[in-house]
C-alpha atoms as a PDB file:
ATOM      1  CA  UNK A   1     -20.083  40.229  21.838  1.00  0.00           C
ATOM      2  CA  UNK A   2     -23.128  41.507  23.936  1.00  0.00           C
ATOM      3  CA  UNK A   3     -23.218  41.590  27.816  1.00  0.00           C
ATOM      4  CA  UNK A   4     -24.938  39.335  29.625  1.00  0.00           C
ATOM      5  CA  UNK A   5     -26.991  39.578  32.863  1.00  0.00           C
ATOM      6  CA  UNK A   6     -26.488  36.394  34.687  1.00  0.00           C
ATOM      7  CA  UNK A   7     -26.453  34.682  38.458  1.00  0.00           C
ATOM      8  CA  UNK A   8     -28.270  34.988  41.451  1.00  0.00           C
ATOM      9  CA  UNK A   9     -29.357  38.673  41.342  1.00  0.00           C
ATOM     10  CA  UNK A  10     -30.437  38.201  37.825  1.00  0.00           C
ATOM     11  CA  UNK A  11     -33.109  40.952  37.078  1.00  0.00           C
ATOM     12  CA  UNK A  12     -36.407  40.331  35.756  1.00  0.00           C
ATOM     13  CA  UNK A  13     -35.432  42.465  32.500  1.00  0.00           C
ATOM     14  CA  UNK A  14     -32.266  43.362  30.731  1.00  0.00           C
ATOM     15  CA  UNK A  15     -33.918  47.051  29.749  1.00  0.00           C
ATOM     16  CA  UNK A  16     -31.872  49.273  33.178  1.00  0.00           C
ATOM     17  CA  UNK A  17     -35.403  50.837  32.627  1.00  0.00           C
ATOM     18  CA  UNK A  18     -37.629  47.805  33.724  1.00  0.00           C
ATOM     19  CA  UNK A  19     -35.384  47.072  36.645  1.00  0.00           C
ATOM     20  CA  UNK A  20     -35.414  48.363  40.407  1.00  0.00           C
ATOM     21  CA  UNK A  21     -33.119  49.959  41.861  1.00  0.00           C
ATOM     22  CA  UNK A  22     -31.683  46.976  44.135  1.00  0.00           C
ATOM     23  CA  UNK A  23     -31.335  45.211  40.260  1.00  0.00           C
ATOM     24  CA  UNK A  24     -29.301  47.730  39.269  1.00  0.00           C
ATOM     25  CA  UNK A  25     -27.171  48.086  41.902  1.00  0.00           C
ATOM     26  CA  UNK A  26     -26.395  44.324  41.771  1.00  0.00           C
ATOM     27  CA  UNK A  27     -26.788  42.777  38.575  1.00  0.00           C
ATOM     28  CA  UNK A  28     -23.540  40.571  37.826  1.00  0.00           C
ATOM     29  CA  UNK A  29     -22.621  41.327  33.945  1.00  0.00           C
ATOM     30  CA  UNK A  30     -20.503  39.259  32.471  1.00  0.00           C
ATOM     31  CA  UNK A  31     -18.855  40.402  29.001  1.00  0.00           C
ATOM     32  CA  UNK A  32     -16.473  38.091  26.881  1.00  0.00           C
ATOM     33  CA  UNK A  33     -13.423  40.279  26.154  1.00  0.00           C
ATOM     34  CA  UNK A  34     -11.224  37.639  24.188  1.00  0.00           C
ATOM     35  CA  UNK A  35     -12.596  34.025  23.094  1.00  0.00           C
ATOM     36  CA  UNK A  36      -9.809  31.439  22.502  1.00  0.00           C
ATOM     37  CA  UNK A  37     -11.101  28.940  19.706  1.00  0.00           C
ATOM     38  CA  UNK A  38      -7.660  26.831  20.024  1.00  0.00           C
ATOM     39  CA  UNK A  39      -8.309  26.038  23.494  1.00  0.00           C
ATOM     40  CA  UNK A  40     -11.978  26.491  24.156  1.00  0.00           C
ATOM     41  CA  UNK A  41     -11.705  29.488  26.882  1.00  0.00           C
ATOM     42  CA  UNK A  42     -12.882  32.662  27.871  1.00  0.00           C
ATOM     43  CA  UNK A  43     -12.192  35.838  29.344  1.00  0.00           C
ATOM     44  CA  UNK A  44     -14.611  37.592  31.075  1.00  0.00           C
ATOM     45  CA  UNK A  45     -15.391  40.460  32.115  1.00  0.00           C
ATOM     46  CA  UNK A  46     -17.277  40.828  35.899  1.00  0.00           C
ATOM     47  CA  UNK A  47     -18.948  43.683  36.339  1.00  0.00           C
ATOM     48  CA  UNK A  48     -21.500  44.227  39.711  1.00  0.00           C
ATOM     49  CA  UNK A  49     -23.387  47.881  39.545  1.00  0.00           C
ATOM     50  CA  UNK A  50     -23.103  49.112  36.006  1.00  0.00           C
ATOM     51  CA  UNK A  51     -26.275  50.386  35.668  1.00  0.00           C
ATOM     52  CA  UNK A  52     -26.537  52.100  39.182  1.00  0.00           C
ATOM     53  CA  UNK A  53     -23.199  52.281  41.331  1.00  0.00           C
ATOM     54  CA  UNK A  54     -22.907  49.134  43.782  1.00  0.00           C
ATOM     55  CA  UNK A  55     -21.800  50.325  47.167  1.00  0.00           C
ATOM     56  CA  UNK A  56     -18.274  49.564  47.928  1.00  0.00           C
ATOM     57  CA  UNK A  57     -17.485  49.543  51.688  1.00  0.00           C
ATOM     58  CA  UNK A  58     -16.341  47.237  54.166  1.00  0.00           C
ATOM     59  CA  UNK A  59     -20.071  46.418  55.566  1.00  0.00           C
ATOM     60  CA  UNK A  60     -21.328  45.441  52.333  1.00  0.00           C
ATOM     61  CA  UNK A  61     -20.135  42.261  50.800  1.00  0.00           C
ATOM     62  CA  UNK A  62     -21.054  38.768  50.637  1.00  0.00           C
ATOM     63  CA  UNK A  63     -20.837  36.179  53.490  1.00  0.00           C
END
């Protein structure tokens, strides 16, 4: 399955190459790793920077 680009930073594009850098940095992409058809559930994948490393220090996170 393909990754998707979702949520509140969502960037304009889903080409890294059309985005800014603040997109890059903090783009939430989701990815389905296993689908269970029996009981109609994901697993996902959360992924925040993986087009341009998200900084990852104590005076940057969300209040």
């Amino acid at each position: 399955m393909s990754d998707v680009l979702y949520g509140i930073n969502m960037p304009r594009s889903n080409d890294p190459a059309e985005m800014s850098e603040f997109e890059r940095k903090h783009a939430v992409n989701l990815k389905v790793v296993v689908f269970d058809e029996e009981h109609n559930r994901a697993f996902l994948r959360v992924e925040v920077g993986k087009h341009l490393k998200h900084p990852n220090d104590p005076g940057h996170f969300i209040q």
